[in-house]
Structures are given as C-alpha cells and as structure tokens.
Protein backbone atom coordinates (compact mmCIF):
# COMPACT_ATOMS: atom_id res chain seq x y z
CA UNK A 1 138.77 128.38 141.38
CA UNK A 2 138.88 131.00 144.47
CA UNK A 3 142.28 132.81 144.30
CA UNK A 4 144.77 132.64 147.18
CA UNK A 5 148.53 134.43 147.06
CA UNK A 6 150.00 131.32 146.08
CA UNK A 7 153.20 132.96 144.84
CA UNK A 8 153.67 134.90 147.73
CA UNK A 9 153.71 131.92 149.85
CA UNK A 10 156.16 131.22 152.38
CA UNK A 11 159.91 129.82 151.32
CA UNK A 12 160.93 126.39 152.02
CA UNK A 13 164.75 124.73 152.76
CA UNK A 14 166.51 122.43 150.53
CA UNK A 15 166.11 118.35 151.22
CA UNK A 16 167.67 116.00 148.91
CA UNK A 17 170.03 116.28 146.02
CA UNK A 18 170.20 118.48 142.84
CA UNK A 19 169.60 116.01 140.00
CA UNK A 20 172.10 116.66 137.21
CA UNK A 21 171.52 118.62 133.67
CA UNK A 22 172.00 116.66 130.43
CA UNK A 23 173.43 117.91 127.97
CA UNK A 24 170.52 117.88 125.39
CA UNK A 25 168.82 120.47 128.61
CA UNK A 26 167.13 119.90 131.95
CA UNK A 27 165.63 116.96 132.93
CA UNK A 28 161.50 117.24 132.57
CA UNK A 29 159.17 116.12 134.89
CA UNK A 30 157.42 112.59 134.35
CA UNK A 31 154.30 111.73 135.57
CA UNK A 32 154.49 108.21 136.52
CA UNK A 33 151.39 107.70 138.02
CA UNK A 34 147.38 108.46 137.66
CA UNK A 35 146.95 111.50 139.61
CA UNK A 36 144.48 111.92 142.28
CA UNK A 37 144.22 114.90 144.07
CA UNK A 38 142.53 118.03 145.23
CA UNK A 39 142.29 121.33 146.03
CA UNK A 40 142.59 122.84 149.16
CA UNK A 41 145.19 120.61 151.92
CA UNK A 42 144.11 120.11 155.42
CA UNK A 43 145.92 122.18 158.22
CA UNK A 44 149.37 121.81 159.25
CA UNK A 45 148.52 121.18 162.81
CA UNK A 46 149.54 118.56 165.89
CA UNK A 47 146.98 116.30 163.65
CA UNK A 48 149.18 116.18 160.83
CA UNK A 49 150.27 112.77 160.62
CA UNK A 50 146.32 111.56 161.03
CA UNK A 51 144.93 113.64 158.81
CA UNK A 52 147.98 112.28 156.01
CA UNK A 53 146.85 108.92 156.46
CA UNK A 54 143.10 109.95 156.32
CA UNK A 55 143.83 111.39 152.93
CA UNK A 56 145.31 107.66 151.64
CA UNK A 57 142.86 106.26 153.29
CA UNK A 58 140.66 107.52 150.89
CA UNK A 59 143.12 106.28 148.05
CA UNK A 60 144.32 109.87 146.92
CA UNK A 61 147.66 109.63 144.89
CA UNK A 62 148.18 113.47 145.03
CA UNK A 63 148.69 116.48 147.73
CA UNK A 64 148.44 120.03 146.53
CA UNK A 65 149.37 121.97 149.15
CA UNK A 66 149.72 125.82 149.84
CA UNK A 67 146.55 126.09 152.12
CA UNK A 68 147.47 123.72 154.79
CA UNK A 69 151.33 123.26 155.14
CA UNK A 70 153.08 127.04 153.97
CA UNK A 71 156.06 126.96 156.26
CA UNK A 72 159.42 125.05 155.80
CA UNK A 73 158.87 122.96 158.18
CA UNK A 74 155.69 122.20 157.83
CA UNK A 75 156.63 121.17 153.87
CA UNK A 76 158.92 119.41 154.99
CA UNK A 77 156.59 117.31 157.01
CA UNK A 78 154.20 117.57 154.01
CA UNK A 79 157.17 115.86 151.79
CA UNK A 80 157.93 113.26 154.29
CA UNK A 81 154.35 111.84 155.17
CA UNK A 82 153.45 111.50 151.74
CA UNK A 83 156.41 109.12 150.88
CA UNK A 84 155.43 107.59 154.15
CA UNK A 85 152.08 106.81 152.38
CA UNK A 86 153.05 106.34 148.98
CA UNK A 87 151.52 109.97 147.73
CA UNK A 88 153.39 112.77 145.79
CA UNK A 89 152.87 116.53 147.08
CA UNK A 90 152.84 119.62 144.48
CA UNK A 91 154.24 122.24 147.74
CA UNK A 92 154.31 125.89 148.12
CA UNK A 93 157.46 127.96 147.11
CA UNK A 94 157.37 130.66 149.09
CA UNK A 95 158.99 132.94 146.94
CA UNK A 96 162.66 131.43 147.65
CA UNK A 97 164.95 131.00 145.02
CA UNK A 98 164.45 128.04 142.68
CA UNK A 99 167.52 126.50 143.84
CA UNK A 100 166.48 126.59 147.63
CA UNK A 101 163.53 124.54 146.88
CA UNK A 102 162.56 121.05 148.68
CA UNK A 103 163.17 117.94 146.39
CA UNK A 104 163.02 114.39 147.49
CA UNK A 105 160.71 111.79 146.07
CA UNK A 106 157.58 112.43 147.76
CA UNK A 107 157.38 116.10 145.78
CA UNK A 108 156.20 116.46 142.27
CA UNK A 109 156.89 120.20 141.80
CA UNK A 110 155.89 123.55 143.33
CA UNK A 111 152.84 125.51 142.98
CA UNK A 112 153.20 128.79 141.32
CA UNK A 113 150.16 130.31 139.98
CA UNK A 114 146.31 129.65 139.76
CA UNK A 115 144.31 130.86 137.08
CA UNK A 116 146.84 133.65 134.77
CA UNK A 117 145.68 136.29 132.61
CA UNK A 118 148.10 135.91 129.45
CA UNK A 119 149.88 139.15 130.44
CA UNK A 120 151.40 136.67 132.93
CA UNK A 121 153.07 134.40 130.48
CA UNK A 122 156.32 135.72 129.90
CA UNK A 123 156.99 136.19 133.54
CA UNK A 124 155.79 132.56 134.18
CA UNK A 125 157.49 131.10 131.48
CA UNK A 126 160.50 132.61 132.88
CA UNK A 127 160.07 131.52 136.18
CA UNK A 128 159.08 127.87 135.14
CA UNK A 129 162.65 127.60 132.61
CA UNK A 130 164.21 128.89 135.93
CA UNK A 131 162.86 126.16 138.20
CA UNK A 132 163.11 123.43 135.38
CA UNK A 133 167.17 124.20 135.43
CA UNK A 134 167.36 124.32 139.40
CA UNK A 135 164.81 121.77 140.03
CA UNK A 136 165.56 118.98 136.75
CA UNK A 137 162.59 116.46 136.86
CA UNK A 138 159.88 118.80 139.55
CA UNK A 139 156.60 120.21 137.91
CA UNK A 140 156.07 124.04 138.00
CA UNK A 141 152.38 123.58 138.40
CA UNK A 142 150.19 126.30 136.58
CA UNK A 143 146.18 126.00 136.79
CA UNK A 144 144.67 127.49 133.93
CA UNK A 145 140.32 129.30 133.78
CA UNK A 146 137.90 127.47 132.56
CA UNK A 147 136.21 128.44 129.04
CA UNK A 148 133.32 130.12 131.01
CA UNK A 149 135.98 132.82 131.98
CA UNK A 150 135.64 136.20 130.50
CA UNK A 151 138.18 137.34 127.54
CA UNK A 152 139.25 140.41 130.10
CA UNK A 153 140.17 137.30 133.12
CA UNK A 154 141.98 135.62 129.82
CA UNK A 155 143.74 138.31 128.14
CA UNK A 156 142.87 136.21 124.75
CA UNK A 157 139.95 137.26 122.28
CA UNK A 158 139.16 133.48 122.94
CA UNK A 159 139.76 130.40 124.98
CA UNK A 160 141.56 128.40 122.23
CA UNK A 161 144.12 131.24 121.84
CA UNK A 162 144.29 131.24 126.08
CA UNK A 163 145.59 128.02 125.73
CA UNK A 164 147.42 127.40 123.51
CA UNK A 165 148.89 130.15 123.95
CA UNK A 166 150.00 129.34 127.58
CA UNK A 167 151.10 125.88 126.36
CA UNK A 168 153.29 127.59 123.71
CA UNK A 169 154.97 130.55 125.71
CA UNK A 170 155.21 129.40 129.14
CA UNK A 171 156.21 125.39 128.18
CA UNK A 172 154.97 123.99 131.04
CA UNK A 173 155.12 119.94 131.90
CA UNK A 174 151.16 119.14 132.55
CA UNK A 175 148.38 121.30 131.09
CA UNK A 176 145.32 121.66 134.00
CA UNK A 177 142.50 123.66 134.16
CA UNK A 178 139.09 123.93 136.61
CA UNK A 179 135.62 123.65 135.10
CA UNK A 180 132.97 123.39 137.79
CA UNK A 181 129.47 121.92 135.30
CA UNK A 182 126.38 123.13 136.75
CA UNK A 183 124.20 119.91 136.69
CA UNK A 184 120.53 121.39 138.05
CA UNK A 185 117.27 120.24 136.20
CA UNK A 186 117.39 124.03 134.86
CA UNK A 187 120.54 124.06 134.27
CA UNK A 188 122.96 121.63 132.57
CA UNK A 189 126.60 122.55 131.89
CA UNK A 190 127.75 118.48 130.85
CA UNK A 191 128.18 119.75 127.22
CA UNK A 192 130.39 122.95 128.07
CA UNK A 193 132.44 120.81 130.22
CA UNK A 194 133.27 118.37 127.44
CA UNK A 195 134.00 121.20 125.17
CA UNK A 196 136.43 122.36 127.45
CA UNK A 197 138.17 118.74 128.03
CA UNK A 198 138.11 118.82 124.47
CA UNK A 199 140.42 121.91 124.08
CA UNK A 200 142.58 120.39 126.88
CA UNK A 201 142.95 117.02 125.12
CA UNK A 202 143.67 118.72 121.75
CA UNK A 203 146.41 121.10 123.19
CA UNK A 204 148.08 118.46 125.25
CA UNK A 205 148.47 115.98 122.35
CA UNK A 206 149.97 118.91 120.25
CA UNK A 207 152.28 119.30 123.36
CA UNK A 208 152.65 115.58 124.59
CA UNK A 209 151.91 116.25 128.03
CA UNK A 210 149.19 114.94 129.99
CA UNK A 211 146.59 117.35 130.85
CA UNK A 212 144.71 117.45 134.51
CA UNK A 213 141.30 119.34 135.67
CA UNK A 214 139.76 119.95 138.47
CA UNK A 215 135.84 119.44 139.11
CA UNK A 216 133.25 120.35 141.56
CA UNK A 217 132.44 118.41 145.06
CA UNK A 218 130.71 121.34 146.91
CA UNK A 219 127.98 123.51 146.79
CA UNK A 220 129.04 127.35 146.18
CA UNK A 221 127.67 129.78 144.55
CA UNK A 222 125.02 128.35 141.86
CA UNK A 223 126.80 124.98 141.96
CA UNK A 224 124.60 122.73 143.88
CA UNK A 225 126.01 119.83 146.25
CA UNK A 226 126.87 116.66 143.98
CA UNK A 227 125.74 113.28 143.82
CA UNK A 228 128.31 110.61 143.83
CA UNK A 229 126.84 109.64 140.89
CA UNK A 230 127.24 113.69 139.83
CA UNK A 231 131.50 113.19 140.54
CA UNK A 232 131.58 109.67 139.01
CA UNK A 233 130.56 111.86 136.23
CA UNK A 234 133.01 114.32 136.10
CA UNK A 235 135.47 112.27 136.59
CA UNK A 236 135.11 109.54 134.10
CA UNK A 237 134.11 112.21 131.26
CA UNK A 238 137.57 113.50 132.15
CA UNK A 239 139.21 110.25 131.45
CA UNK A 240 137.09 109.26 128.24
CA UNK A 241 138.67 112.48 126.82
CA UNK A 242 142.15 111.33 127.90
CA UNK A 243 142.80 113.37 131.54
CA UNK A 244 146.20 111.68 133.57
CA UNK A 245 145.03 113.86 136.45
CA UNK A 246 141.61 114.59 138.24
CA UNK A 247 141.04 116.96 141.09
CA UNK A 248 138.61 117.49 143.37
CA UNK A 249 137.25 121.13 144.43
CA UNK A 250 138.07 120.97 147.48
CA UNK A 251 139.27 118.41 150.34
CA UNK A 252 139.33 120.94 153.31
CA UNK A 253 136.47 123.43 153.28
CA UNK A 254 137.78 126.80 153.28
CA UNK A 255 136.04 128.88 155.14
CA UNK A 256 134.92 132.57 153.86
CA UNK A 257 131.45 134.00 152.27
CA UNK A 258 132.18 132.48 148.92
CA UNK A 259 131.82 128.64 150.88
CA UNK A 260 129.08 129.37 153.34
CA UNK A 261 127.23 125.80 152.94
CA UNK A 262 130.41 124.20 153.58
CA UNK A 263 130.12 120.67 152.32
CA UNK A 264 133.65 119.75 151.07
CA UNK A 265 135.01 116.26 151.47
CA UNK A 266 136.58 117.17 155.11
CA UNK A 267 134.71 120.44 157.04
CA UNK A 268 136.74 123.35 158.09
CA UNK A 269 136.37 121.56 161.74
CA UNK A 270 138.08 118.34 160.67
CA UNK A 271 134.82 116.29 160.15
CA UNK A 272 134.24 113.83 157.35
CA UNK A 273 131.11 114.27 154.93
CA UNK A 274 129.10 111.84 153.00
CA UNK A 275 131.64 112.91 150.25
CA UNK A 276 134.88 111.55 151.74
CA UNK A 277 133.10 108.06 151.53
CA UNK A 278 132.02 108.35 148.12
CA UNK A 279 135.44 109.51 146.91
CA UNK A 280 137.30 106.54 148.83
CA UNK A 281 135.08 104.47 146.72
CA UNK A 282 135.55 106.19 143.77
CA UNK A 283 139.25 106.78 144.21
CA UNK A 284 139.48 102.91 144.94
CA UNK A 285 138.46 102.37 141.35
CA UNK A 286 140.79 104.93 139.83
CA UNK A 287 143.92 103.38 141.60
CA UNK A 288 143.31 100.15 139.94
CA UNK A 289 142.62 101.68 136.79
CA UNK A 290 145.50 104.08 136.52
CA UNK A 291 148.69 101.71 135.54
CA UNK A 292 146.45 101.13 132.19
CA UNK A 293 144.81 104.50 132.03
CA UNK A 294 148.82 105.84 131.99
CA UNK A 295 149.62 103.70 129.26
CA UNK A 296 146.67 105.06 126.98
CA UNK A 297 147.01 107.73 124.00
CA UNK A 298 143.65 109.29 123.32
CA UNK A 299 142.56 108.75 119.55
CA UNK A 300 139.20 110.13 119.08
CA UNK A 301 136.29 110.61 121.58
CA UNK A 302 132.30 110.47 120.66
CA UNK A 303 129.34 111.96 121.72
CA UNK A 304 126.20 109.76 121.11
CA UNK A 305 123.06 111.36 121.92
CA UNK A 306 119.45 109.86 122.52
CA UNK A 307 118.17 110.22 119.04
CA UNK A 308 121.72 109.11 117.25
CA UNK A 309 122.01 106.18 115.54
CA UNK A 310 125.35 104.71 116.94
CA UNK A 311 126.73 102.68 114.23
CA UNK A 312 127.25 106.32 112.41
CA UNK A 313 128.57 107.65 115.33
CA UNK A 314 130.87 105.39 116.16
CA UNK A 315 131.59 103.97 112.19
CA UNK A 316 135.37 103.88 113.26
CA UNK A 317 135.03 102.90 116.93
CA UNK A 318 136.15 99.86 118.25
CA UNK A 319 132.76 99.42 120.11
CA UNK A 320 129.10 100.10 118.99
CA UNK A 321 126.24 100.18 121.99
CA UNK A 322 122.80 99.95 121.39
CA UNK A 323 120.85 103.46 120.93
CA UNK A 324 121.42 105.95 124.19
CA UNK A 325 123.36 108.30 125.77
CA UNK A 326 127.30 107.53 125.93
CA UNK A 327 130.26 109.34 125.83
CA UNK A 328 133.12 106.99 124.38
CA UNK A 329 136.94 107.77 124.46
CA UNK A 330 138.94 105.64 122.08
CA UNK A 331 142.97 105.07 123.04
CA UNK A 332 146.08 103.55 121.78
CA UNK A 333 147.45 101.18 124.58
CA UNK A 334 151.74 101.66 124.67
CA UNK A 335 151.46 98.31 123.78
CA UNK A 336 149.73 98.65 120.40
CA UNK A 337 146.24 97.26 121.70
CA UNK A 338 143.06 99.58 120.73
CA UNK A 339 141.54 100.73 124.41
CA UNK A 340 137.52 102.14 124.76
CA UNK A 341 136.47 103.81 127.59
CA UNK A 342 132.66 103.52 127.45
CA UNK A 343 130.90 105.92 129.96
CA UNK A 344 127.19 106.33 130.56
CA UNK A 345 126.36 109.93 130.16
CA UNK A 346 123.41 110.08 132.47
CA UNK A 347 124.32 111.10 135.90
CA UNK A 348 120.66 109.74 137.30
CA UNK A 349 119.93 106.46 135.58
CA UNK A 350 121.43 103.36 134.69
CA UNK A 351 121.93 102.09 130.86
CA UNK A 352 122.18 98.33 129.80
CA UNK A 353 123.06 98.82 126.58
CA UNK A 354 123.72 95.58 124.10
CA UNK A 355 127.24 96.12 122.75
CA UNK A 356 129.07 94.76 119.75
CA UNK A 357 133.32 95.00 119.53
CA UNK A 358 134.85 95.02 115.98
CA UNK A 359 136.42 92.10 117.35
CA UNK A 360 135.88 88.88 118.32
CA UNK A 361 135.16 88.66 122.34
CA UNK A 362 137.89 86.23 122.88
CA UNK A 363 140.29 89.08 121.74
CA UNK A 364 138.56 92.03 124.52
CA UNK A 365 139.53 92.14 128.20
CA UNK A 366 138.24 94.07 130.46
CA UNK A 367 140.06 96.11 133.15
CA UNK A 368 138.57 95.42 136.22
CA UNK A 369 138.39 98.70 138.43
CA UNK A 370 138.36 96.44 141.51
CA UNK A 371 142.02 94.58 141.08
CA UNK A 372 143.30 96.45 137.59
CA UNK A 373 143.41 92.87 136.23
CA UNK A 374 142.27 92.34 132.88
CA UNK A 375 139.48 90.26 133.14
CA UNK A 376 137.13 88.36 130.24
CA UNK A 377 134.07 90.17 129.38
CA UNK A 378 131.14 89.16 131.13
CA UNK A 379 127.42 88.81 129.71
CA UNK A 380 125.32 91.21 132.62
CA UNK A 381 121.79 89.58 130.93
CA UNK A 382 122.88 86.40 129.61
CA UNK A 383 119.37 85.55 129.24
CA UNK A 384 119.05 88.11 126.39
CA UNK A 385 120.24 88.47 123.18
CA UNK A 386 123.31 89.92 122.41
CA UNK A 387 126.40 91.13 124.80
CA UNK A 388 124.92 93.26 127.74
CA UNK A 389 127.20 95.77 129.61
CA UNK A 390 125.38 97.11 132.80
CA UNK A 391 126.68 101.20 133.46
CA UNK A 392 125.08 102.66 136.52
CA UNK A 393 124.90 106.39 136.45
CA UNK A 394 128.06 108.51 135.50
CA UNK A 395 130.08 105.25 134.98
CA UNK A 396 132.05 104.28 132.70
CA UNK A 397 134.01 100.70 132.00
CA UNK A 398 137.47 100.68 129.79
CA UNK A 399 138.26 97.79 127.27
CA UNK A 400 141.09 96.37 125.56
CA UNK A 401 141.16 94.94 122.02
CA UNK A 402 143.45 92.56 120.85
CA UNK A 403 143.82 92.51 116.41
C-alpha cells in the first residue's frame, strides 16, 4: 500500500461520551460485524452526503478514512453519515490527544499507521495502550506489509517474526495486512497470497482477534486490472482462511504517477467504473453471509491441487469434492456446528464438482449468500450421479453440518 502521513493528519473534536474503565482494564474493541471496506475515502466536498450513500449503495459495511474527510468537521460529518447508513468509519486522528478524539457509534477507531518497520513498535504500542484507556471499546487501526516486503521495510530477519512480533509488542485489537497477487498468465502470485493469509490466520488465533487484508481492484504498477471473477477470488480465499475483514485497494482513485491508469472503483473525477458494479454485487453476497461468517472459528484450511487425490487431502474434512482445484476452509460455528467454506480456486473457469459430506444431507444447510438463510442443499445436475455443487470462477459456497 502507497504511504500517506496518516499520523500527521489533522485533529478532530470530541462527540459522544467517554465509556467507563473496568476494573479488570479498558474496555477492547469488538467487531460486531463482517467488515467491508476500502482504501482510499472519497472527498469531503458539497457531495458528501451523495457520495455516503453511493458507498452503501454498493453494500460496504466499512469507511476508512484519512484521504477524503481530514478535518474536524469534516469527521464529524464522516461519523454522522455513516450511522445515517448503517456503516462504521475507522477516522483520522490528527495528532490530537487520545482523549480529544471523536466517539459515537458510527466510529470503529482511528487510523494511526500504515505499513511499520518494527523499530516502530514500541512507540505504537504506546500510543495504541494510550488510546485504548482514553478511547475504551475504539480500534487503533495498524496495517501491516505484505510477505513480499523486504526484511530492511520489516525490520525482522523474516515475515513470521514481523508479525508476530507486532501482534505481541504493540497488542493491537484486529491484525490486517495488504497483499496485492499478481494474477497474469506469466505470472501467478495465488499461492504467495495464501501463504500470507496463512500467517495472518495463525497469528490471530494465537491472539483471538480477527484478522483483515486488503486486496487489489486496480491496475498499478505490474498489477493488471482485475476481473470480477479475479476479486471474487481474493476475497473468498480470504474468508476460507478465516478473514472478519476484506478491503478493497482502493474506492477513490488517487491520483499521482504511481496510479496513472486510474481504474479504481470511483475515478478521481467522481465517476463509477465497471468495478463499483461488480463490488455491489459482490458486497451484496458478503452482507448476507457475514452474521454466520462472524460466528465461525477457523479449524484447518486445504489446498487441493489438480493432480491430488482429495479424499487424502481432505481425510479429516467435513466435505470431499471430486478431483480439481479447491481451496477449503473448515470452521467451528459458536454454536458447535462444523462450517466448510468450499471455494473454486480457478479465477477463469467454472468447476462442478460431485461432493460427498461426512454427514448425512438432511443434517447440511447451506447459507444462502442471497438472504443469509440457511437453505437445504440443492442437487445443480440432478440428472447425474452423485451431489453436484456448481462454483463459477473464484467462488466459493459455505456449509453447515449438523452431528
């Protein structure tokens, strides 16, 4: 992610109450929703208000800002229209003191740094114990490199060490990171972006946070301009491997040599691209998934290649497809239920695979991504033999499994 001065933003009043200090410490944050967001807000202009409800419109949950609204006021008004539309808002700070900072229920947290070396941690851990006591219940929001980042942008011999490492010393709330996959015919980054959900999941269960990331929706540099199919990707591999938040990079185009294309879901004049459609669609989906999704533990997560045989991949999965290329995230549902998020890994072609549950189908639901209802399991080639499950490319479908 491009760099802005996000901690030397400007300051912002105080709205709402102080929430109160237990005894047993502050109050943490809580994420009680799926989080849906992006990169880059739109300007704080005389358009405000219509480009707010253009952002819900295209069913995001979540408002970074820092780009777009960096005055008081203009926070404020940031705040305010997204509990108008039932959105949360991560807001600038400004550099004011903790305890001058906006509150109110339409704001998560604050933004305070993108992308830290780990000579940065002790100062951010300080500054995120100092906002957790003023601000009991808002996020200090930290984004973290992605493993393609050099050990001298780290500060860590290794990525692991980055991480956990920031987890550890700086105790933050949510873990996030951005990893942009280069998906060319020449040049396929899938597998480095699972390995790098992988580290997130991993560190996040250790921590019992949810973890977020960020992924690519514009051309820049040698990313190329995705697909829908190409974000349905990213964005269910994120959630087979557990993610509570997905971002996209970016809503407003920035302008600058580094974006010269352009191309993000809004342009830097205002207008909508063939992207704001296909993330209102895909969006759409995610809303109606997210009450389960947020009730889901991640248990284990499987790669099955081409040339696999799936019944040894998957000998202690709670779903076995035919031969082909999946990526399958197991859960624990709050309520005790086994979940299976099964998620075509080919971003260009469709997969019917024939799939058998370890239990019987009268015990598996389906969550259907256009109401959230759990649904029966439907036959997509009843004519055939065995239980067909259509995936069209980058999809993925989440189950439920009674005992």
């Amino acid at each position: 992610m491009f760099r802005f001065a996000i901690l030397g933003l400007s300051a912002f009043l105080v709205c709402g109450h102080l929430q109160t200090v237990s005894a047993a410490g502050p109050v943490r944050f809580q994420q009680d929703r799926l989080a849906i967001g992006f990169w880059f807000d739109p300007p704080a202009d005389e358009q405000m208000e219509a480009r707010y409800a253009e952002i819900a419109e295209a069913n995001f949950t979540l408002v970074i800002g820092g780009f777009g609204a960096r005055t008081p006021e203009q926070v404020r008004l940031q705040i305010a229209l997204c509990e108008k539309y039932d959105m949360r808002a991560l807001v600038a700070r400004a550099g004011l003191s903790p305890d001058q900072l906006p509150t109110g229920d339409g704001c998560w947290g604050y933004m305070v740094r993108d992308e830290p070396n780990a000579a940065d941690f002790p100062a951010l851990a300080e500054m995120v114990a100092q906002l957790r006591k003023a601000r009991p219940g808002k996020m200090a929001y930290i984004n973290l490199f992605p493993n393609y980042a050099s050990p001298a942008q780290l500060g860590t011999a290794t990525y692991d060490e980055h991480v956990e490492r920031f987890a550890r010393e700086v105790d933050i709330d949510v873990l996030s990171m951005d990893h942009y996959p280069i998906m060319r015919p020449e040049a396929d980054g899938r597998d480095t972006y699972c390995t790098n959900l992988e580290v997130m999941r991993r560190v996040a269960l250790e921590r019992d946070i949810p973890f977020w990331n960020f992924f690519n929706t514009m051309p820049f540099g040698p990313h190329s301009d995705p697909t829908e199919a190409q974000l349905r990707w990213q964005i269910y591999t994120s959630l087979a491997y557990g993610a509570k938040g997905v971002l996209y990079f970016c809503y407003w185009t920035p302008r600058g040599g580094e974006f010269p294309k352009g191309g993000a879901i809004i342009t830097a004049e205002g207008r909508r691209t063939r992207h704001y459609d296909q993330a209102r669609r895909i969006n759409a989906e995610l809303k109606n998934l997210g009450p389960t999704l947020m009730r889901l533990t991640s248990t284990a997560v499987h790669r099955v290649r081409g040339d696999d045989d799936p019944k040894k991949v998957l000998a202690d999965a709670p779903l076995t497809p035919s031969p082909g290329e999946y990526l399958v995230g197991v859960f624990r549902h709050a309520d005790g239920r086994r979940a299976v998020l099964l998620s075509n890994y080919h971003f260009a072609y469709t997969q019917w695979p024939t799939v058998a549950f370890a239990v019987d189908l009268s015990k598996v639901v389906e969550v259907c991504p256009q109401t959230g209802r759990e649904v029966p399991v439907l036959d997509d080639s009843p004519d055939m033999e065995g239980l067909q499950l259509s995936l069209d490319a980058g999809m993925g479908r989440l189950f439920l499994l009674s005992e």
